[in-house]
C-alpha atoms as a PDB file:
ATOM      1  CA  UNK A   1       1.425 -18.619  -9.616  1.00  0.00           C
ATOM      2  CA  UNK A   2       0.461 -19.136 -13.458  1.00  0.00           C
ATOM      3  CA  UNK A   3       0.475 -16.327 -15.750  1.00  0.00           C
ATOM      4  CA  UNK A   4      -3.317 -15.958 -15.899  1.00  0.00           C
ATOM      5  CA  UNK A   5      -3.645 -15.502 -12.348  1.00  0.00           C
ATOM      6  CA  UNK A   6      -5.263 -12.224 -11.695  1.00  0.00           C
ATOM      7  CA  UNK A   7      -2.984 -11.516  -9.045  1.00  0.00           C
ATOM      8  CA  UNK A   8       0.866 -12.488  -8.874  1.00  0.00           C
ATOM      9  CA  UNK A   9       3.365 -13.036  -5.766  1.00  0.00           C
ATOM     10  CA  UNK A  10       6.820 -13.215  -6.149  1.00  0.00           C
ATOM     11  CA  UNK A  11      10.241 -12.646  -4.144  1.00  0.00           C
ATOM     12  CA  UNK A  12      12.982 -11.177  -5.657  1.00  0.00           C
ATOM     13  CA  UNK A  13      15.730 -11.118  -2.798  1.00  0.00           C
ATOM     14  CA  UNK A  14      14.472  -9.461   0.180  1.00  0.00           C
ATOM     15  CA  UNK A  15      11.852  -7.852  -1.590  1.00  0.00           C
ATOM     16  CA  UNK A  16       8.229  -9.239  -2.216  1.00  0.00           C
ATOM     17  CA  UNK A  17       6.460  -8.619  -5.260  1.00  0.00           C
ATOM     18  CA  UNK A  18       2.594  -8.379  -5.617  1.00  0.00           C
ATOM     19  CA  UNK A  19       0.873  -7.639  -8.795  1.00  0.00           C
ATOM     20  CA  UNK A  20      -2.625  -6.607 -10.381  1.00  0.00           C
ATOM     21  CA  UNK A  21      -2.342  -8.560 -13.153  1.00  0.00           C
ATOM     22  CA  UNK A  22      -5.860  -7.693 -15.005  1.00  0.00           C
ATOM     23  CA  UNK A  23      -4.966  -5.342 -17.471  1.00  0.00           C
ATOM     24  CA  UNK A  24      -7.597  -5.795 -20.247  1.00  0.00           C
ATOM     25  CA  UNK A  25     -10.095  -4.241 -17.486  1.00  0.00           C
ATOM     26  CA  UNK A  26      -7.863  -2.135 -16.269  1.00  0.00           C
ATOM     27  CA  UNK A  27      -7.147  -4.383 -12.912  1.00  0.00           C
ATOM     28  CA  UNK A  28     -10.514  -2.866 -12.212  1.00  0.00           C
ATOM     29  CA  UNK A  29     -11.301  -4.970  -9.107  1.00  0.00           C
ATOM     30  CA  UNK A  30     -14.333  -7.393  -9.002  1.00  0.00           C
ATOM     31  CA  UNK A  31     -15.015 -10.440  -6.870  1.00  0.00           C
ATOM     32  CA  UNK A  32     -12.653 -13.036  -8.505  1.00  0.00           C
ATOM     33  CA  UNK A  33      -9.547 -10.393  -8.361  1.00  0.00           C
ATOM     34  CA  UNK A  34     -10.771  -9.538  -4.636  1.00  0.00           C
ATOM     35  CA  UNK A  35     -10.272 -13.285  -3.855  1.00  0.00           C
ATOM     36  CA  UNK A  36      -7.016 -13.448  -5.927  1.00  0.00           C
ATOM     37  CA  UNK A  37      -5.598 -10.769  -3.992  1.00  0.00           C
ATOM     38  CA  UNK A  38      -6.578 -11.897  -0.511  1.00  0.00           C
ATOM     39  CA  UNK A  39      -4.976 -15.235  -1.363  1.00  0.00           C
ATOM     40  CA  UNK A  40      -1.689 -12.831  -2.628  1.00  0.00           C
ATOM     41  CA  UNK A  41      -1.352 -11.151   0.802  1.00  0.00           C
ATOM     42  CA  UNK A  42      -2.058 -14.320   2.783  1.00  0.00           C
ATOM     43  CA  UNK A  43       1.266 -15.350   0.967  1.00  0.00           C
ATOM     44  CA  UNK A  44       3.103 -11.857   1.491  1.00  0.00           C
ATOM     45  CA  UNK A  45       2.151 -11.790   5.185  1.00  0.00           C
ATOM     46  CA  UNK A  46       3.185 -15.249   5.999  1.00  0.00           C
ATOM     47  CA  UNK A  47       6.882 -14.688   4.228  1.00  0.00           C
ATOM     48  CA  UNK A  48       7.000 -11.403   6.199  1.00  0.00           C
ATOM     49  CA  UNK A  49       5.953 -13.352   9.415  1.00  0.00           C
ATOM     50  CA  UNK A  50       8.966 -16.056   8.744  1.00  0.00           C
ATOM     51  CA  UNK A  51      11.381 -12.669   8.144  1.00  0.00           C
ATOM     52  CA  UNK A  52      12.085 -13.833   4.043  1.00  0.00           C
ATOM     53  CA  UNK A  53      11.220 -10.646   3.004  1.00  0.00           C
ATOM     54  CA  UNK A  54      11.448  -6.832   4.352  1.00  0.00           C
ATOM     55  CA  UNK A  55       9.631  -4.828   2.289  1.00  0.00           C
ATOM     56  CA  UNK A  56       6.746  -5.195   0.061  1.00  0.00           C
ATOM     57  CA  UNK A  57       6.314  -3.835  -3.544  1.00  0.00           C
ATOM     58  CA  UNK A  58       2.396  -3.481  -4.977  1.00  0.00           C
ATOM     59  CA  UNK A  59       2.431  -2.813  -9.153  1.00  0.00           C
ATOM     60  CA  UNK A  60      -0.184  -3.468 -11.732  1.00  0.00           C
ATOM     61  CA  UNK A  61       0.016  -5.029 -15.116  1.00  0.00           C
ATOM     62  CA  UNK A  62      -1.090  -2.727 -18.023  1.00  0.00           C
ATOM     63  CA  UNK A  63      -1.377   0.698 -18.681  1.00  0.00           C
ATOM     64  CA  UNK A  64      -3.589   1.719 -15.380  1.00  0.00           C
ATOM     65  CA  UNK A  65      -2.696   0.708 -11.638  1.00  0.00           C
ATOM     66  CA  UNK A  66      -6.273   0.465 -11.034  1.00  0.00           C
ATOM     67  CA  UNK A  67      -9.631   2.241 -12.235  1.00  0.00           C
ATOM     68  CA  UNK A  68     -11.841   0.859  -9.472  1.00  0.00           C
ATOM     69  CA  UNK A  69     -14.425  -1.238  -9.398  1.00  0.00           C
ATOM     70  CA  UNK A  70     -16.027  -3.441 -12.116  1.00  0.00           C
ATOM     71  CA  UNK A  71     -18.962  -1.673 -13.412  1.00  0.00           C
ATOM     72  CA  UNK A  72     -19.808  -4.292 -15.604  1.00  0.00           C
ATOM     73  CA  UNK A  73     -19.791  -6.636 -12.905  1.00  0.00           C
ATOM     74  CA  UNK A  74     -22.206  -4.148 -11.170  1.00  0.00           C
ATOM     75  CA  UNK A  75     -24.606  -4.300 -13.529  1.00  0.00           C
ATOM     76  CA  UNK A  76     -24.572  -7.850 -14.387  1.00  0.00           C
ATOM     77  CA  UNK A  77     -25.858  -8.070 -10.904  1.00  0.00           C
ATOM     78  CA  UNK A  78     -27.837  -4.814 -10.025  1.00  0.00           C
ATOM     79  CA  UNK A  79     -30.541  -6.654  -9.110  1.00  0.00           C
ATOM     80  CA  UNK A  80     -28.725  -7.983  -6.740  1.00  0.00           C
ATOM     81  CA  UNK A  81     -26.184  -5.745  -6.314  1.00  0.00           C
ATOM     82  CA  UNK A  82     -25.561  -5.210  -2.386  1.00  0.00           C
ATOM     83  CA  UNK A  83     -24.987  -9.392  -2.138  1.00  0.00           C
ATOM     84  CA  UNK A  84     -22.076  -8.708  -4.536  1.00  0.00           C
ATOM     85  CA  UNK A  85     -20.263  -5.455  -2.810  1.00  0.00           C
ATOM     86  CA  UNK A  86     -20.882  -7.209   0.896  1.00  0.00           C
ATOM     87  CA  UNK A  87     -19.028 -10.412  -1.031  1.00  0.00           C
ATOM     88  CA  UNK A  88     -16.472  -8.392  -2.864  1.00  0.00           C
ATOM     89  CA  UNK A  89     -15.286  -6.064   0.444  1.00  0.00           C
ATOM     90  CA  UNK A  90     -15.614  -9.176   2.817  1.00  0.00           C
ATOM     91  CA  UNK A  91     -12.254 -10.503   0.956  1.00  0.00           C
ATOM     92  CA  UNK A  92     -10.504  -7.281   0.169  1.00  0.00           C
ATOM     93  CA  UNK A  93     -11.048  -5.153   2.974  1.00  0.00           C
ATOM     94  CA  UNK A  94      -8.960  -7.403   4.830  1.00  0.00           C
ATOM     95  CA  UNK A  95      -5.945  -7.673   2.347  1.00  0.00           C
ATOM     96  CA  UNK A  96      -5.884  -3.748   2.265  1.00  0.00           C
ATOM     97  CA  UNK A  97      -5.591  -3.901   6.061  1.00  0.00           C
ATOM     98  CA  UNK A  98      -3.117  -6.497   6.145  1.00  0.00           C
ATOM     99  CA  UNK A  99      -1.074  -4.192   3.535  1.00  0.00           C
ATOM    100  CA  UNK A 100      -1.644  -1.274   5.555  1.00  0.00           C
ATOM    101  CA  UNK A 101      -0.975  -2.719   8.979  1.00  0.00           C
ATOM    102  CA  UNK A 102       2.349  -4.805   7.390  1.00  0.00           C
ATOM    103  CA  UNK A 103       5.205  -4.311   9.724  1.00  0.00           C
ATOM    104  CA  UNK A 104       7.605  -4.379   6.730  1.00  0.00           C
ATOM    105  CA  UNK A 105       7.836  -1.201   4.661  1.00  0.00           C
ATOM    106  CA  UNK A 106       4.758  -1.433   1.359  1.00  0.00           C
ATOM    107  CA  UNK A 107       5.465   0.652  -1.808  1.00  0.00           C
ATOM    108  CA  UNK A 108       2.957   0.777  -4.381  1.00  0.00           C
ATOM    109  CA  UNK A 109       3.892   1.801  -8.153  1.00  0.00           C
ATOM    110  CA  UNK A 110       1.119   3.982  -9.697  1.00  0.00           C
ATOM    111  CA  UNK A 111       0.504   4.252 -13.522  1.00  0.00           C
ATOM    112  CA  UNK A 112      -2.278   5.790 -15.520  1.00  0.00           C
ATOM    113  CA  UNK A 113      -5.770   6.027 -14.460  1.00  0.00           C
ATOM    114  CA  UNK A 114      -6.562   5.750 -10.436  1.00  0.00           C
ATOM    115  CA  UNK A 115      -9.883   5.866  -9.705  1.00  0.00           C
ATOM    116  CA  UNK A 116     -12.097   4.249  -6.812  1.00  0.00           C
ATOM    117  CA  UNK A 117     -11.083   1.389  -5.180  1.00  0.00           C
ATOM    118  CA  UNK A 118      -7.678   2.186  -7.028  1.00  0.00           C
ATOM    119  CA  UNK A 119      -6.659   4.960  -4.898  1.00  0.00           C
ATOM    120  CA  UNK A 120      -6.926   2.615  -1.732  1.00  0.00           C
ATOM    121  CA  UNK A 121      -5.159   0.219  -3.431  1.00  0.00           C
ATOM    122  CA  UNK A 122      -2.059   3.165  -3.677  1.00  0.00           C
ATOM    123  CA  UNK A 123      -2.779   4.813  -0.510  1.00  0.00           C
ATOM    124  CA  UNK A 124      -2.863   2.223   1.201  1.00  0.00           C
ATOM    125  CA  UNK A 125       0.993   2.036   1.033  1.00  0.00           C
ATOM    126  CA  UNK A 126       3.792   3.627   3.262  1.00  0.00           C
ATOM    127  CA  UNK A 127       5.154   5.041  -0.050  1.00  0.00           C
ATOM    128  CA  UNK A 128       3.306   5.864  -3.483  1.00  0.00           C
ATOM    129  CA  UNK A 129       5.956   6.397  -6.608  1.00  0.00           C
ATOM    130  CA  UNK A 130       3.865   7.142  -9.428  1.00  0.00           C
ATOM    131  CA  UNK A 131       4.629   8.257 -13.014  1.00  0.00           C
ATOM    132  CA  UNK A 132       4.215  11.847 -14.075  1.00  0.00           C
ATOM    133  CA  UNK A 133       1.293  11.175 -16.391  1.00  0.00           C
ATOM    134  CA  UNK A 134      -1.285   9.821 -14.015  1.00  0.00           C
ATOM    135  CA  UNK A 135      -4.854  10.633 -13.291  1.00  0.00           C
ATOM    136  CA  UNK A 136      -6.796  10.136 -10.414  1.00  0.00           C
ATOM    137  CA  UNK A 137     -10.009  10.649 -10.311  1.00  0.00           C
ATOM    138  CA  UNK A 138     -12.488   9.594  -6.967  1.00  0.00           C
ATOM    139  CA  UNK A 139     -15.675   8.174  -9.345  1.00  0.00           C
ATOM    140  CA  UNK A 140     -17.771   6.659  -6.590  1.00  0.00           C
ATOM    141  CA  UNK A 141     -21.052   9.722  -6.103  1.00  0.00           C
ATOM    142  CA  UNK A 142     -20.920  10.364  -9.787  1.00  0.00           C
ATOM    143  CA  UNK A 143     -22.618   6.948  -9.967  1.00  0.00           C
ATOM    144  CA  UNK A 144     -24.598   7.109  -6.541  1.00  0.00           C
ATOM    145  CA  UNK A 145     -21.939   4.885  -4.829  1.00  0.00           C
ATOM    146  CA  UNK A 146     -19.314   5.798  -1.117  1.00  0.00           C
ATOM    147  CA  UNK A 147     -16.124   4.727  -0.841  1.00  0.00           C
ATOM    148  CA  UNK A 148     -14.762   1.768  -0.164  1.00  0.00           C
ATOM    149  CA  UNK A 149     -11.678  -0.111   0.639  1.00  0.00           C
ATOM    150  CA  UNK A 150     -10.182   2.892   2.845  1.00  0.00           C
ATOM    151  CA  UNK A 151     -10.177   5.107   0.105  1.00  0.00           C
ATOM    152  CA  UNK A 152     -11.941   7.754   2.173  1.00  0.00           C
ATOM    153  CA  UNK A 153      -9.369   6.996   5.441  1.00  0.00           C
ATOM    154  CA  UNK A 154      -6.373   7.005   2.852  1.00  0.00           C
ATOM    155  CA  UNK A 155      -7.106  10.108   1.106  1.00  0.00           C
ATOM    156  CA  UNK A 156      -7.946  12.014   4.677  1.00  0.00           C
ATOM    157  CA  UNK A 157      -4.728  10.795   6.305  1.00  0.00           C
ATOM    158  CA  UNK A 158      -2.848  11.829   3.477  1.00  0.00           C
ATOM    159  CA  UNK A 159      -4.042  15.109   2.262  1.00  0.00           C
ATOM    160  CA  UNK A 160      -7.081  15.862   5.282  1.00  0.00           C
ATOM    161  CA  UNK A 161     -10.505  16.139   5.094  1.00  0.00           C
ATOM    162  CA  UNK A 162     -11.389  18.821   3.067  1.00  0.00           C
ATOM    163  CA  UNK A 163      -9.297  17.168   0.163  1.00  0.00           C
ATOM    164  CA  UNK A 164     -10.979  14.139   0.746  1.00  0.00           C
ATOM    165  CA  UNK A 165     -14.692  15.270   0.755  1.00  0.00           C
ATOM    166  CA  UNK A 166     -13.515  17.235  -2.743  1.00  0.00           C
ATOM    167  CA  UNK A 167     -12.148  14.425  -4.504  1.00  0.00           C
ATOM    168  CA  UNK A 168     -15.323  12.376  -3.907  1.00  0.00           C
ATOM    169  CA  UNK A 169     -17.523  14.341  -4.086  1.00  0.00           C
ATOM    170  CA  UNK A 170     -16.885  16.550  -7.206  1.00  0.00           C
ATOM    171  CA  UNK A 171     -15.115  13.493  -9.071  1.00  0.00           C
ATOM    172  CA  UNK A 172     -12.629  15.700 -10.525  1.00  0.00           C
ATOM    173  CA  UNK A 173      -9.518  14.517 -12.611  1.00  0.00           C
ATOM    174  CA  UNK A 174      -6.490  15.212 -10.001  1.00  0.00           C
ATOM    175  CA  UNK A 175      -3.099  15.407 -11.898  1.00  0.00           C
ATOM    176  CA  UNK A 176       0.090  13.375 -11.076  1.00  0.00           C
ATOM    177  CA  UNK A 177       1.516  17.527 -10.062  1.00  0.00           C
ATOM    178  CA  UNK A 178      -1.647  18.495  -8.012  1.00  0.00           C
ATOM    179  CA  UNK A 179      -1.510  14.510  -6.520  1.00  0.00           C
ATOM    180  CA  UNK A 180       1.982  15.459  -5.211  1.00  0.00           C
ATOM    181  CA  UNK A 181       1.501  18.971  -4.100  1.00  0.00           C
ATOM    182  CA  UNK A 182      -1.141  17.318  -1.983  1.00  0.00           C
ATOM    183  CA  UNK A 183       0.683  14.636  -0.752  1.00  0.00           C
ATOM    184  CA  UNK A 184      -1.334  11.403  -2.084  1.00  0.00           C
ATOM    185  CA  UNK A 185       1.598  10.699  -3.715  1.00  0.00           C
ATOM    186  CA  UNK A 186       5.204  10.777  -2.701  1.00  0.00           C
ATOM    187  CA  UNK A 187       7.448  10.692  -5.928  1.00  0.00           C
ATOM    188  CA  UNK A 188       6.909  11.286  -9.511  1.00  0.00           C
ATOM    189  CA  UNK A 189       8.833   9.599 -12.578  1.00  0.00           C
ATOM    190  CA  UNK A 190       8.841   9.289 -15.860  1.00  0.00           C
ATOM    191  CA  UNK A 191       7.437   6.062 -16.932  1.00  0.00           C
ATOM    192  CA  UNK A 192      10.365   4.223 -17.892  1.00  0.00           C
ATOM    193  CA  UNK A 193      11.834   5.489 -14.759  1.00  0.00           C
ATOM    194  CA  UNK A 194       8.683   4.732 -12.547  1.00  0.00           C
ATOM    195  CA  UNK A 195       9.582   0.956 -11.341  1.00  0.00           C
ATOM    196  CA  UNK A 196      13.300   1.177 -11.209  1.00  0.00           C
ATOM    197  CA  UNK A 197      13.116   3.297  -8.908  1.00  0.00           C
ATOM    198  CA  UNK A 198      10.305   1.656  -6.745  1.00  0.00           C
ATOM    199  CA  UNK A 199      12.354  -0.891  -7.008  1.00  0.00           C
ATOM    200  CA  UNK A 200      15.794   0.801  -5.827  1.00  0.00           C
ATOM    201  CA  UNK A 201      14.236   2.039  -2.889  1.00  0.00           C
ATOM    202  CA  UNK A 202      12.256  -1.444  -1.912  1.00  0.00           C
ATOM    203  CA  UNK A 203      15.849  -2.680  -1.643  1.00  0.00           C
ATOM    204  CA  UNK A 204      17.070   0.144   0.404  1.00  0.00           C
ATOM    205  CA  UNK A 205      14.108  -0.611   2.685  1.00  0.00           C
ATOM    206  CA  UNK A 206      14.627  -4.531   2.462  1.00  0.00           C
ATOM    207  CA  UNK A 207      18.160  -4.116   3.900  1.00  0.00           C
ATOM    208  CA  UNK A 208      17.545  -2.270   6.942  1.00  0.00           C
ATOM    209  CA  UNK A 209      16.201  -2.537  10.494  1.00  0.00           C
ATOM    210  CA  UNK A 210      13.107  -4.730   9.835  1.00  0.00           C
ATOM    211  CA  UNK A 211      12.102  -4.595  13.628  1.00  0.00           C
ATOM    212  CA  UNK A 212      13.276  -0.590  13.623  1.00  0.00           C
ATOM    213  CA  UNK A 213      11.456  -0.263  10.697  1.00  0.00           C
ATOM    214  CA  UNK A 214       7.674  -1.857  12.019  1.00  0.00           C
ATOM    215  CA  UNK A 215       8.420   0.497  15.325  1.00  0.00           C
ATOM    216  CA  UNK A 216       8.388   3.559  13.245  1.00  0.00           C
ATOM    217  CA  UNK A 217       5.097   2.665  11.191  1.00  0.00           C
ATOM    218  CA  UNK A 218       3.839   1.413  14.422  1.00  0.00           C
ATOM    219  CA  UNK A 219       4.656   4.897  16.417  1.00  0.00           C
ATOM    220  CA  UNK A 220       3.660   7.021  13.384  1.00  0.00           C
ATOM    221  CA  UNK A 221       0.374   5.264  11.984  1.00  0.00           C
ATOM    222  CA  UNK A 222      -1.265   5.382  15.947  1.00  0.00           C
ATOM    223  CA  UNK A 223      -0.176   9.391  16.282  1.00  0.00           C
ATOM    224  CA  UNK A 224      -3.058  10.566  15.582  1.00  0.00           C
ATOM    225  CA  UNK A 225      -4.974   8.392  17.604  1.00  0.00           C
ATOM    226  CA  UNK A 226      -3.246   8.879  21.048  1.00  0.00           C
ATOM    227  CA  UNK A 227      -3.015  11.730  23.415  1.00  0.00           C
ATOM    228  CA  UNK A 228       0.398  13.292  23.674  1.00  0.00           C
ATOM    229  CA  UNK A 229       0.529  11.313  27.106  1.00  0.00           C
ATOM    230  CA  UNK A 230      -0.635   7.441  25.763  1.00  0.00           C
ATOM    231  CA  UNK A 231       2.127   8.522  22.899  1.00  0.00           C
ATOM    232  CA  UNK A 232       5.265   9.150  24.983  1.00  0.00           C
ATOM    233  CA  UNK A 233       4.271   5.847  27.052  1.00  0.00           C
ATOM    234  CA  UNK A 234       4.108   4.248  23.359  1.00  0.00           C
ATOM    235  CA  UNK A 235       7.470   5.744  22.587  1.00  0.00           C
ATOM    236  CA  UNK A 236       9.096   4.443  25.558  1.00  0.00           C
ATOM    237  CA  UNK A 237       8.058   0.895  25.441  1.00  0.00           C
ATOM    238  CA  UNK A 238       9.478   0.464  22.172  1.00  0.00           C
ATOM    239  CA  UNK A 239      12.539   2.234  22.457  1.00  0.00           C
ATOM    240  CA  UNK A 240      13.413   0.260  25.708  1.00  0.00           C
ATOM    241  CA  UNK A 241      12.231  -3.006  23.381  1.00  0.00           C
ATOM    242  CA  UNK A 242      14.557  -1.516  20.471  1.00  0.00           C
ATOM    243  CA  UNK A 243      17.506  -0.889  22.722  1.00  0.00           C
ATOM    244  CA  UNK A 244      18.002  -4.469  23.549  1.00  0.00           C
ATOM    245  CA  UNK A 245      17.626  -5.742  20.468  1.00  0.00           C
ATOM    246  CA  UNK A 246      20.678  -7.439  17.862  1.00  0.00           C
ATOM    247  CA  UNK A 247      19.733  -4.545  15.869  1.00  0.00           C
ATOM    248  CA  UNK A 248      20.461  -2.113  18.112  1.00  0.00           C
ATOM    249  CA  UNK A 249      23.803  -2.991  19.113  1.00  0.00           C
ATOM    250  CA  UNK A 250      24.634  -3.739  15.429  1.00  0.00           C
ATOM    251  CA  UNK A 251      23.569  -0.799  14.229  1.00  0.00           C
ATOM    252  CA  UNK A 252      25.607   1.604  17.123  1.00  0.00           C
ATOM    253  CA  UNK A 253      28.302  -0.788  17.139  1.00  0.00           C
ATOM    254  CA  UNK A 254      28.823   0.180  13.071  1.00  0.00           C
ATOM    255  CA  UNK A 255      28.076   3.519  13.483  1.00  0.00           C
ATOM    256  CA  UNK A 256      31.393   3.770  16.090  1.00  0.00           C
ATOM    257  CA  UNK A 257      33.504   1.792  13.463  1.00  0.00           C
ATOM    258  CA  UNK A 258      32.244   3.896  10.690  1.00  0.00           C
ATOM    259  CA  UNK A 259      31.269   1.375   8.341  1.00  0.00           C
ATOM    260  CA  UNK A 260      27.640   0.148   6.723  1.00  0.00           C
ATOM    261  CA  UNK A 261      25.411  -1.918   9.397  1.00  0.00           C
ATOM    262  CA  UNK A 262      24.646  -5.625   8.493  1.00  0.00           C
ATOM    263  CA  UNK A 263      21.112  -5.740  10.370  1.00  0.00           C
ATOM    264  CA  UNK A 264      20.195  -8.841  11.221  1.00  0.00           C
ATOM    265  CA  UNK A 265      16.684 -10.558   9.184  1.00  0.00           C
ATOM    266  CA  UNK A 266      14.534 -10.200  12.340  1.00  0.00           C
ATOM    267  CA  UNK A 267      10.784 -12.386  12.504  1.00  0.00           C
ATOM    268  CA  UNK A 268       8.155 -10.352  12.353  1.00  0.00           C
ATOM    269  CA  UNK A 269       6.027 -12.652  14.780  1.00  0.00           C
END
């Protein structure tokens, strides 16, 4: 993609690269960058799908991962406004379920201010690294909005409920500490140190069991939605699935011989 695009999508290796890349607003998201990043996860998903890649890495351009929405776009068209958010989440709700739902391994990189749409953009992630010096901050009652984009569904499966409803509705500044005692984030680092290490551990992730991998995000994501009795049933199937598979025997076979595993680049289809 050019430069100006507003978002990018690259591979690096095994590891896929999306990025916000509107940093004079803040990558605050409006209907152009909602379209621009639908098109960037059609493109992720469909190298996943052919096996390129095994992990995914989401980063922003700038100083901020993401504020939120546009406000300015907002009130350019307040008259019309609910024509414009029905537009706007018909392309990125979508994307952030694709990301979510992604059987490879998703690792967003978090700077500076996080706020709205923003903190489903993070959350939406298996693994949030952010720096030490960010803010997040849920925005959406303080001007009469909800949330959107699974920020609500992120935020409760991360840190519960009662977290949730207090982020959005007191619109409090969270700090990068609090963000980690409460688990909405996984890892804090220094700035400098912030994407090196996002992208160390993309890597790590990239190298291993892709189909092991999508079991585990599989198992764990629908935990919470299954009895205890649907979930051993779920555990079965795709151990017996698992236990057949090149990986499997690679991965024992290595372990007996005491050496590192070379997994094989399984399709995700």
């Amino acid at each position: 993609m050019a430069d100006e695009a507003l978002v990018l999508w690259k591979t690096d290796g095994r590891v896929g690269h999306i990025a916000l890349n509107r940093p004079q607003a803040g990558n605050a998201v409006d209907l152009t960058l909602a379209k621009a990043l639908a098109a960037a996860v059609d493109e992720a998903s469909q190298a996943v799908a052919a096996g390129q890649v095994g992990a995914l890495l989401l980063t922003a351009h700038g100083k901020q991962f993401c504020v939120g929405g546009d406000i300015q776009s907002f009130i350019a068209r307040r008259d019309d406004l609910p024509a414009l958010v029905d537009e706007i989440l018909c392309w990125i709700h979508p994307a952030v379920h694709r990301l979510a739902t992604s059987p490879v391994p998703v690792i967003s990189v978090v700077q500076g201010a996080l706020g709205g749409a923003g903190i489903a953009l993070a959350l939406c992630a298996d693994f949030v690294l952010a720096s030490d010096a960010i803010k997040l901050r849920g925005g959406y009652s303080a001007i009469g909005l909800s949330p959107d984009v699974g920020a609500s569904y992120f935020v409760a499966q991360r840190a519960g409920a009662a977290v949730a409803r207090r982020i959005f509705m007191r619109n409090q500044s969270i700090s990068a500490q609090e963000c980690l005692q409460l688990g909405l984030v996984d890892e804090l680092h220094t700035p400098q140190e912030l994407l090196p290490a996002a992208v160390r551990l993309a890597q790590q992730l990239a190298a291993g069991a892709t189909g092991s991998l999508a079991a585990v995000k599989q198992l764990c994501n629908s935990a919470m939605r299954n009895d205890l009795h649907a979930h051993l049933q779920l555990e079965h199937n795709t151990l017996l699935a698992r236990a057949g598979s090149a990986d499997s025997r690679e991965g024992i076979q290595a372990f007996m011989a005491k050496r590192a595993p070379n997994f094989s680049r399984e399709s995700t289809n």
